[in-house]
Structures are given as C-alpha cells and as structure tokens.
PDB file of N, CA and C in Angstrom:
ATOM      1  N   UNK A   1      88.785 125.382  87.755  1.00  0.00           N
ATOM      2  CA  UNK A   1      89.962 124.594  87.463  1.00  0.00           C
ATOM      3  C   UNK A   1      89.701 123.146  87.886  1.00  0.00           C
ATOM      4  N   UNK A   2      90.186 122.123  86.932  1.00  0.00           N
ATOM      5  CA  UNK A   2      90.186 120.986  86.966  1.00  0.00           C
ATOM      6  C   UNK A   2      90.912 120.366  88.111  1.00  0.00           C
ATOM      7  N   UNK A   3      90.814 119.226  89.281  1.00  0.00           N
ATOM      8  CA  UNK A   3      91.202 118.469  90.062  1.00  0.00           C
ATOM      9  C   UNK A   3      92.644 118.011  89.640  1.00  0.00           C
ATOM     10  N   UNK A   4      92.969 117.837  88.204  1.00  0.00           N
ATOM     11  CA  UNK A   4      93.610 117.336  87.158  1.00  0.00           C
ATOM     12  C   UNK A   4      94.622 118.527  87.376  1.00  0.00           C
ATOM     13  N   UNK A   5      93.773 118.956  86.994  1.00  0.00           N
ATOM     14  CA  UNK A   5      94.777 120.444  86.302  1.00  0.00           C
ATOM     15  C   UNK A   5      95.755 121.224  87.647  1.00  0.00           C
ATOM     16  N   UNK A   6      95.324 121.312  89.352  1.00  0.00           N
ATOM     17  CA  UNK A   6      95.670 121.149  89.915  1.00  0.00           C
ATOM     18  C   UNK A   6      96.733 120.756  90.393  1.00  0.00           C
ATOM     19  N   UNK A   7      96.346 118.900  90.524  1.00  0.00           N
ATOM     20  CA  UNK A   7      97.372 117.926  90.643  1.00  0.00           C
ATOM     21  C   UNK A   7      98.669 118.357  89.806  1.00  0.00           C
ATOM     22  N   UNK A   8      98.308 118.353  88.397  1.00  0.00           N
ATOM     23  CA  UNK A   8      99.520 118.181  87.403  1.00  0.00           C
ATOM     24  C   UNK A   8     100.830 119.966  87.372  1.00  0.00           C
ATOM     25  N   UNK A   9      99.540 121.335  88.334  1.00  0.00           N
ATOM     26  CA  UNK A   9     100.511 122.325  88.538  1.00  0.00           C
ATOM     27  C   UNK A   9     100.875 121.893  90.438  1.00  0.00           C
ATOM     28  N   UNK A  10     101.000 121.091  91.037  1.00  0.00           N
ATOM     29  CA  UNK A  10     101.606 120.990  92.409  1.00  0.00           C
ATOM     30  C   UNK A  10     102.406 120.054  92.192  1.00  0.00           C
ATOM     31  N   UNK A  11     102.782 119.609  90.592  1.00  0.00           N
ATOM     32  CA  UNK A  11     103.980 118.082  91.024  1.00  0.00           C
ATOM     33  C   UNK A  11     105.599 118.984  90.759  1.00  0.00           C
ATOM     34  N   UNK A  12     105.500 119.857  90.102  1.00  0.00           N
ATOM     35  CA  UNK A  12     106.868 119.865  90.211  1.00  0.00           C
ATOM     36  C   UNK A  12     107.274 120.804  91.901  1.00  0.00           C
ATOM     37  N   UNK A  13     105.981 121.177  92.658  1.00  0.00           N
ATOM     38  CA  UNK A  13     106.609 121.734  93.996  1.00  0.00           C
ATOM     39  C   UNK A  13     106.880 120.827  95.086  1.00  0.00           C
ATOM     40  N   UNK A  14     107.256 119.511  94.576  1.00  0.00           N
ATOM     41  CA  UNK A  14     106.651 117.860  95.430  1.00  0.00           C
ATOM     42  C   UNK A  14     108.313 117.868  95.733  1.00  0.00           C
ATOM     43  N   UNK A  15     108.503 117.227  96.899  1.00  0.00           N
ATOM     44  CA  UNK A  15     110.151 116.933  97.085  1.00  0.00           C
ATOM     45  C   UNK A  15     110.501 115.717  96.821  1.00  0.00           C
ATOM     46  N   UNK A  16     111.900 114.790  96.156  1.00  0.00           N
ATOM     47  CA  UNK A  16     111.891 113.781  96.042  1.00  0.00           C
ATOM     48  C   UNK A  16     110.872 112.628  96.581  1.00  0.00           C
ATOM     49  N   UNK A  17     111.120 113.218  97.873  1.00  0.00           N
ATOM     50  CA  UNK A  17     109.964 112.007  98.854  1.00  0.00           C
ATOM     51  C   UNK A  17     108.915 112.216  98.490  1.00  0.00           C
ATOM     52  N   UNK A  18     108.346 113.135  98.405  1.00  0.00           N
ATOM     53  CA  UNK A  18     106.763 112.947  98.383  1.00  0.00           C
ATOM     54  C   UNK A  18     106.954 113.185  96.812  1.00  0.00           C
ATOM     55  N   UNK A  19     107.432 112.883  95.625  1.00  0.00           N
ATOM     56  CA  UNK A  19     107.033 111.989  94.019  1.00  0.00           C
ATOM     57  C   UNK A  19     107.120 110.627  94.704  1.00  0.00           C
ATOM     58  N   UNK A  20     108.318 109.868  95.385  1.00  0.00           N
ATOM     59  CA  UNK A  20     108.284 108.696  95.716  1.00  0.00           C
ATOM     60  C   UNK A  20     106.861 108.261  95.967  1.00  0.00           C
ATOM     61  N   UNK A  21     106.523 108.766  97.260  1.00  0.00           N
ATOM     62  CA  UNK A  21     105.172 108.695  97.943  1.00  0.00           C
ATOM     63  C   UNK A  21     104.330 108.815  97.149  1.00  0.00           C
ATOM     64  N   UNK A  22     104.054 109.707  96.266  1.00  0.00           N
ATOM     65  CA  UNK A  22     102.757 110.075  95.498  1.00  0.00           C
ATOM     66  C   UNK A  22     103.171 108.695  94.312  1.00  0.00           C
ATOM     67  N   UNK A  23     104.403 108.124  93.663  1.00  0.00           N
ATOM     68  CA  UNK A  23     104.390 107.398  92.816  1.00  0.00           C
ATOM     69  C   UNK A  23     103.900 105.931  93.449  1.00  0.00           C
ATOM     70  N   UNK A  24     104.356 105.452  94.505  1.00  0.00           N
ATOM     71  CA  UNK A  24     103.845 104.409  95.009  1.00  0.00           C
ATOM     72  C   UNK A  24     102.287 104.302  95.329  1.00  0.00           C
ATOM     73  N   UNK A  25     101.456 105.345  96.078  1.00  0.00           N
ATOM     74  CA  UNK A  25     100.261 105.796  95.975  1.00  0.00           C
ATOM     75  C   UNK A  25      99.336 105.250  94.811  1.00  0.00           C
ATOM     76  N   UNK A  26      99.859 105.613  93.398  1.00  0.00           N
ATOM     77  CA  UNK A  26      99.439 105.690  92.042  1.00  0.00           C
ATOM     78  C   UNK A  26      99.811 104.446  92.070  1.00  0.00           C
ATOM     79  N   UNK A  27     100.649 103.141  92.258  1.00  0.00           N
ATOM     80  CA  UNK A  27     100.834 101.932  91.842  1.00  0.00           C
ATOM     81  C   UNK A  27      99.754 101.203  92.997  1.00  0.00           C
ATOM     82  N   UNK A  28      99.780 101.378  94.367  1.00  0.00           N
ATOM     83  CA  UNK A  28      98.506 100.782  94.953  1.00  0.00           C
ATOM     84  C   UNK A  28      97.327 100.877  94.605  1.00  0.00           C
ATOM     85  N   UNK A  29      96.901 102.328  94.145  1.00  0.00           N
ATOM     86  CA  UNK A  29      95.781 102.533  93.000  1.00  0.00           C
ATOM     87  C   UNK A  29      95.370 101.720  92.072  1.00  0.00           C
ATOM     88  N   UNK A  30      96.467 101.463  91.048  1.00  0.00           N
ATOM     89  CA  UNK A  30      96.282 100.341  90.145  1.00  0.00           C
ATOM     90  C   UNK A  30      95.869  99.458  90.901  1.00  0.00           C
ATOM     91  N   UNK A  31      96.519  98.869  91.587  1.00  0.00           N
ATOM     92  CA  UNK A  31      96.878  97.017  91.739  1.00  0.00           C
ATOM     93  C   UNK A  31      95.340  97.185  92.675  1.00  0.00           C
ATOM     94  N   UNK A  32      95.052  98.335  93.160  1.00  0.00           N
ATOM     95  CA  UNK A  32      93.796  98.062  93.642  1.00  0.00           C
ATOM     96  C   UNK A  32      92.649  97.869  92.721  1.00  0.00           C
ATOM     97  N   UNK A  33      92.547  98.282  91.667  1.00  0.00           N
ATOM     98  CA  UNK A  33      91.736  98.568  90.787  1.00  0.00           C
ATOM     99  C   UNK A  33      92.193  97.649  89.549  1.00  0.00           C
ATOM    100  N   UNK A  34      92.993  96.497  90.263  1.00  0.00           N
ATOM    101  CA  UNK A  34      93.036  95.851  89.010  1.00  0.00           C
ATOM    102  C   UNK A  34      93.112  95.926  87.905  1.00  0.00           C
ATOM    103  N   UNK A  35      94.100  97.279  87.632  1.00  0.00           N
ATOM    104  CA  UNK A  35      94.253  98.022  85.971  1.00  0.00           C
ATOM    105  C   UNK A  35      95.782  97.681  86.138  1.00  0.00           C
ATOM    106  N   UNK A  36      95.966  97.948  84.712  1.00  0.00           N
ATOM    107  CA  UNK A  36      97.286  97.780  83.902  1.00  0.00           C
ATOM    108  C   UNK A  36      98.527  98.080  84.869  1.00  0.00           C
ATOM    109  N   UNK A  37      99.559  97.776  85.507  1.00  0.00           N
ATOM    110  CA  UNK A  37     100.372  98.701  86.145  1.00  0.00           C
ATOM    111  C   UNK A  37     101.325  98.786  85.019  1.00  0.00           C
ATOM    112  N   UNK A  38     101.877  99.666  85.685  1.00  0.00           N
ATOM    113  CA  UNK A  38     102.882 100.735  85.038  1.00  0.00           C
ATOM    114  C   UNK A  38     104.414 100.517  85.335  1.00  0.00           C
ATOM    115  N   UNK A  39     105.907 100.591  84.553  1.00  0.00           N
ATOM    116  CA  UNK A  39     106.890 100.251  84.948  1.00  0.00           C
ATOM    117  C   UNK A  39     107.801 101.125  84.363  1.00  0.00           C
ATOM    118  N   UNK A  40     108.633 101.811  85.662  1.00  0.00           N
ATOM    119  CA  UNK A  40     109.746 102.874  83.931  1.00  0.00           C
ATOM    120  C   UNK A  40     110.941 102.571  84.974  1.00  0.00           C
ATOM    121  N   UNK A  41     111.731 102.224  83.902  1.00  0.00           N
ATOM    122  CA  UNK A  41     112.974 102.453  84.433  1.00  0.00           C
ATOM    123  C   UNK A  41     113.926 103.373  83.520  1.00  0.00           C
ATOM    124  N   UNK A  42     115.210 102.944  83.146  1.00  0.00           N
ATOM    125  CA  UNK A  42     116.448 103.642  82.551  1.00  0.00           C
ATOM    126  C   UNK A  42     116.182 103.919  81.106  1.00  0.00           C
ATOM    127  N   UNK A  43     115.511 102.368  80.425  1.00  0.00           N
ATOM    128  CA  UNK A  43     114.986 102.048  79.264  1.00  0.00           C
ATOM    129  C   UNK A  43     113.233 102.797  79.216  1.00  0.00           C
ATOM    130  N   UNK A  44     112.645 103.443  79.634  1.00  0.00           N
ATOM    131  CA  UNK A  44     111.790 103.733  79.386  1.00  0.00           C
ATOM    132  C   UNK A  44     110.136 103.418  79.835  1.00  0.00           C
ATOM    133  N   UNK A  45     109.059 103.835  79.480  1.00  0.00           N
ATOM    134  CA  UNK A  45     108.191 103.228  80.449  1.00  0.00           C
ATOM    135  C   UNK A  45     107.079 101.700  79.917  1.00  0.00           C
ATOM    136  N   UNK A  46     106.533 101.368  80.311  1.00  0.00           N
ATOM    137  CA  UNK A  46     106.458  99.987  79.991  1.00  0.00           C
ATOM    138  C   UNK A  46     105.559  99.773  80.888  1.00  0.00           C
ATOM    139  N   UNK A  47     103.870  98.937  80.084  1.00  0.00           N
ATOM    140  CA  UNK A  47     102.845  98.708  80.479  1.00  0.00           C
ATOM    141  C   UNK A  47     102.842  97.153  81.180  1.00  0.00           C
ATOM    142  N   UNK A  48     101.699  96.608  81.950  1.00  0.00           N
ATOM    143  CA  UNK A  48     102.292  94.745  82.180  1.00  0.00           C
ATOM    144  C   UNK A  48     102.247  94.946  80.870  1.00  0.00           C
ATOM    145  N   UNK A  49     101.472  94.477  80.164  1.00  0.00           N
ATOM    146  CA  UNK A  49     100.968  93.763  78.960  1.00  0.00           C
ATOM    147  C   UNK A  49     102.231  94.164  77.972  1.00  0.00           C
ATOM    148  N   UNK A  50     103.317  95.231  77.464  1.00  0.00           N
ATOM    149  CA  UNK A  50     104.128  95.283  76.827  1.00  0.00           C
ATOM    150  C   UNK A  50     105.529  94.330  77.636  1.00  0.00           C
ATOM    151  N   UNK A  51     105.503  94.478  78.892  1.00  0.00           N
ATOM    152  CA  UNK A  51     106.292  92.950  79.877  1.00  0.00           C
ATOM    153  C   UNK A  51     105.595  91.992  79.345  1.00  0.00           C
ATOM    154  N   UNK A  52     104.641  91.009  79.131  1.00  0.00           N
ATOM    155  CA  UNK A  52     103.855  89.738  78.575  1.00  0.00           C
ATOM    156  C   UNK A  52     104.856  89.247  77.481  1.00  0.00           C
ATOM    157  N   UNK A  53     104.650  90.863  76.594  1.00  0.00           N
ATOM    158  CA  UNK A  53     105.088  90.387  75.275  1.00  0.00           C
ATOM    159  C   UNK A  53     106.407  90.630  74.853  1.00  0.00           C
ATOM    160  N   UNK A  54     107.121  91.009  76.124  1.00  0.00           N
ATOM    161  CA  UNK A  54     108.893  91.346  75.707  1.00  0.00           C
ATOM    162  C   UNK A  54     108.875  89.510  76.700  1.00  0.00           C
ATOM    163  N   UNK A  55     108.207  89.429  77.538  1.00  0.00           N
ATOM    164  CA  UNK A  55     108.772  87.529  78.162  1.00  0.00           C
ATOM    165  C   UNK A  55     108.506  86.957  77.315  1.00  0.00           C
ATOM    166  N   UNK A  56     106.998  86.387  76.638  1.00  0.00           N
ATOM    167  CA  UNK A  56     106.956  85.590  75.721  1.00  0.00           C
ATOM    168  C   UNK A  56     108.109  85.466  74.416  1.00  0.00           C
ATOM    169  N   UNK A  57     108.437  86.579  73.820  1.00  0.00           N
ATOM    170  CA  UNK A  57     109.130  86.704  72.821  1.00  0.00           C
ATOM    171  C   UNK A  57     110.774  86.371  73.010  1.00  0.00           C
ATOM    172  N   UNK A  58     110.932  86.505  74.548  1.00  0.00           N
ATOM    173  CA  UNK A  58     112.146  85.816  75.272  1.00  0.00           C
ATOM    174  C   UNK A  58     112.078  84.169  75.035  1.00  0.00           C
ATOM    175  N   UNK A  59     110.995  83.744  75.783  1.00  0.00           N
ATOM    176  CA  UNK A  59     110.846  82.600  75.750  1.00  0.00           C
ATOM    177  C   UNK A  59     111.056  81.672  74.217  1.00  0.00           C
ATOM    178  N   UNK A  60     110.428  82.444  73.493  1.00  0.00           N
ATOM    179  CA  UNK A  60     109.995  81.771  72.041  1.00  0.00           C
ATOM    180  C   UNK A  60     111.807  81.754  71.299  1.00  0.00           C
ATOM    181  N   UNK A  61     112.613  82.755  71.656  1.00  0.00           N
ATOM    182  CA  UNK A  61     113.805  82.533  71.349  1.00  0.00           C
ATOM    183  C   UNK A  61     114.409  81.057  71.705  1.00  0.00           C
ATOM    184  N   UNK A  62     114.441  81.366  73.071  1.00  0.00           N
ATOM    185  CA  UNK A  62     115.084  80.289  73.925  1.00  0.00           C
ATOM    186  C   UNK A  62     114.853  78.841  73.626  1.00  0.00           C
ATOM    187  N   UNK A  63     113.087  78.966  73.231  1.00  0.00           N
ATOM    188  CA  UNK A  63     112.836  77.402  73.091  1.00  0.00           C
ATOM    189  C   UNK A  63     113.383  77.657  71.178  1.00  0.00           C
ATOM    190  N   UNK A  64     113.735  78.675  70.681  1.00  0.00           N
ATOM    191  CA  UNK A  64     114.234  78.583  69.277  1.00  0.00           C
ATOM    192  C   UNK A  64     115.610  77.374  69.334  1.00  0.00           C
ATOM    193  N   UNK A  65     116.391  78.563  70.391  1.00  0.00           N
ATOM    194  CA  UNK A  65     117.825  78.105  71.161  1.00  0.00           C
ATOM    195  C   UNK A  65     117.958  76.616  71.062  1.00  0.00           C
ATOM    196  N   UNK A  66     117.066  76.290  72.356  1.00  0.00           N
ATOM    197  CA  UNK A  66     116.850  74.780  72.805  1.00  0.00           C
ATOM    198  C   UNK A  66     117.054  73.748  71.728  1.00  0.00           C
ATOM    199  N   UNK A  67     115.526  74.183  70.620  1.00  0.00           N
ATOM    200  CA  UNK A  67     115.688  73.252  69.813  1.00  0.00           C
ATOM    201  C   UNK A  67     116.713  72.663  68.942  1.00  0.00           C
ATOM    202  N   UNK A  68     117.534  74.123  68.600  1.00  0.00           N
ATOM    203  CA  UNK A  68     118.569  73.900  67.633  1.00  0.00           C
ATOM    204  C   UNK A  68     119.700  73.112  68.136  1.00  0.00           C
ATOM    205  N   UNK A  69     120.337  73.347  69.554  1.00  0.00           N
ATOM    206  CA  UNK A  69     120.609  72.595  70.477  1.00  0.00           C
ATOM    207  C   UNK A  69     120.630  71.231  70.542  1.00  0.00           C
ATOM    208  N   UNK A  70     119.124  70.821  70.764  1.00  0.00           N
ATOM    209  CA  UNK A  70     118.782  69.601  70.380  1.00  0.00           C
ATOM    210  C   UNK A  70     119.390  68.816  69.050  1.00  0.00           C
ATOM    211  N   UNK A  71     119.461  69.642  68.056  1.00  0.00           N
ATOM    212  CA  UNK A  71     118.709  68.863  66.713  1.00  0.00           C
ATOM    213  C   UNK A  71     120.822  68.793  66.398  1.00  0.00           C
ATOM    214  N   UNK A  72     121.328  69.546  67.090  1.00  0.00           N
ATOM    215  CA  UNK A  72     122.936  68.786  67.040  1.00  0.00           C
ATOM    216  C   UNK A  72     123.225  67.353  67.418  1.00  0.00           C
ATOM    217  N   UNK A  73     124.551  66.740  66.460  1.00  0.00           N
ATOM    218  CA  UNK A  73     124.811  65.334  66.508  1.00  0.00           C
ATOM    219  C   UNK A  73     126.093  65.585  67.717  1.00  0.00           C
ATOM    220  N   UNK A  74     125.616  64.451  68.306  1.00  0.00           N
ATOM    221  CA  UNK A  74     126.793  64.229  69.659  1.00  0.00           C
ATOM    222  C   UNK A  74     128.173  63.999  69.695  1.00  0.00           C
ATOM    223  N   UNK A  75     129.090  64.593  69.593  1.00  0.00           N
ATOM    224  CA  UNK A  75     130.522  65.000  69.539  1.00  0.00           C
ATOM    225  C   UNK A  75     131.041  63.272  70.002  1.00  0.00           C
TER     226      UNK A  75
END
C-alpha cells in the first residue's frame, strides 16, 4: 500500500484539530517549496495564480471605471 493511499484512508479519522493542523502543515509545505499555494473558502478552491487573474481583471475594470470618470464634463 501506497504512503498516499494511507494518508488519504486516515483523513476522515482526523479530528477537527488535527485537519486544521494537518491543513496548515500542507500550506508551510508549499510556501516552503515555493509552489503554488492553495486557497478555499465558501466560494470554492482557488490557486495564487487564479487570485493574479481574478486582481488583475479587478484592476482592469476599475482603471475601465476611472477612465470613464475622467472623460465626464464638469457639472
């Protein structure tokens, strides 16, 4: 049996605290290893790089916003 295979039959005998523990674990992992981290909340889970491109696409509105803003004549 796989190390894997293991891990993935002992998570549902894990108590709140120790998923907490084991989930934070897995995010120092990353950030140690300088890989992708990982983000889930209510809305679902979410890579950095899919965060990059939900900010940029914020941004690119805003400066849409701005400009139009701008390009109004002064009351």
């Amino acid at each position: 049996m796989s190390t894997l295979t293991e891990i993935k039959a002992a998570l549902p005998k894990l108590s709140d605290g120790e998923l907490k523990q084991l989930a934070a674990d897995l995010d120092r992992l990353f950030r140690e290893r300088k890989g992708a981290s990982i983000y889930q909340d209510a809305h679902g889970t979410l890579s950095e790089a899919d965060l990059i491109i939900a900010a940029d696409r914020a941004f690119q509105e805003y400066d849409k916003a701005e400009g139009t803003d701008a390009d109004r004549k002064a009351r």
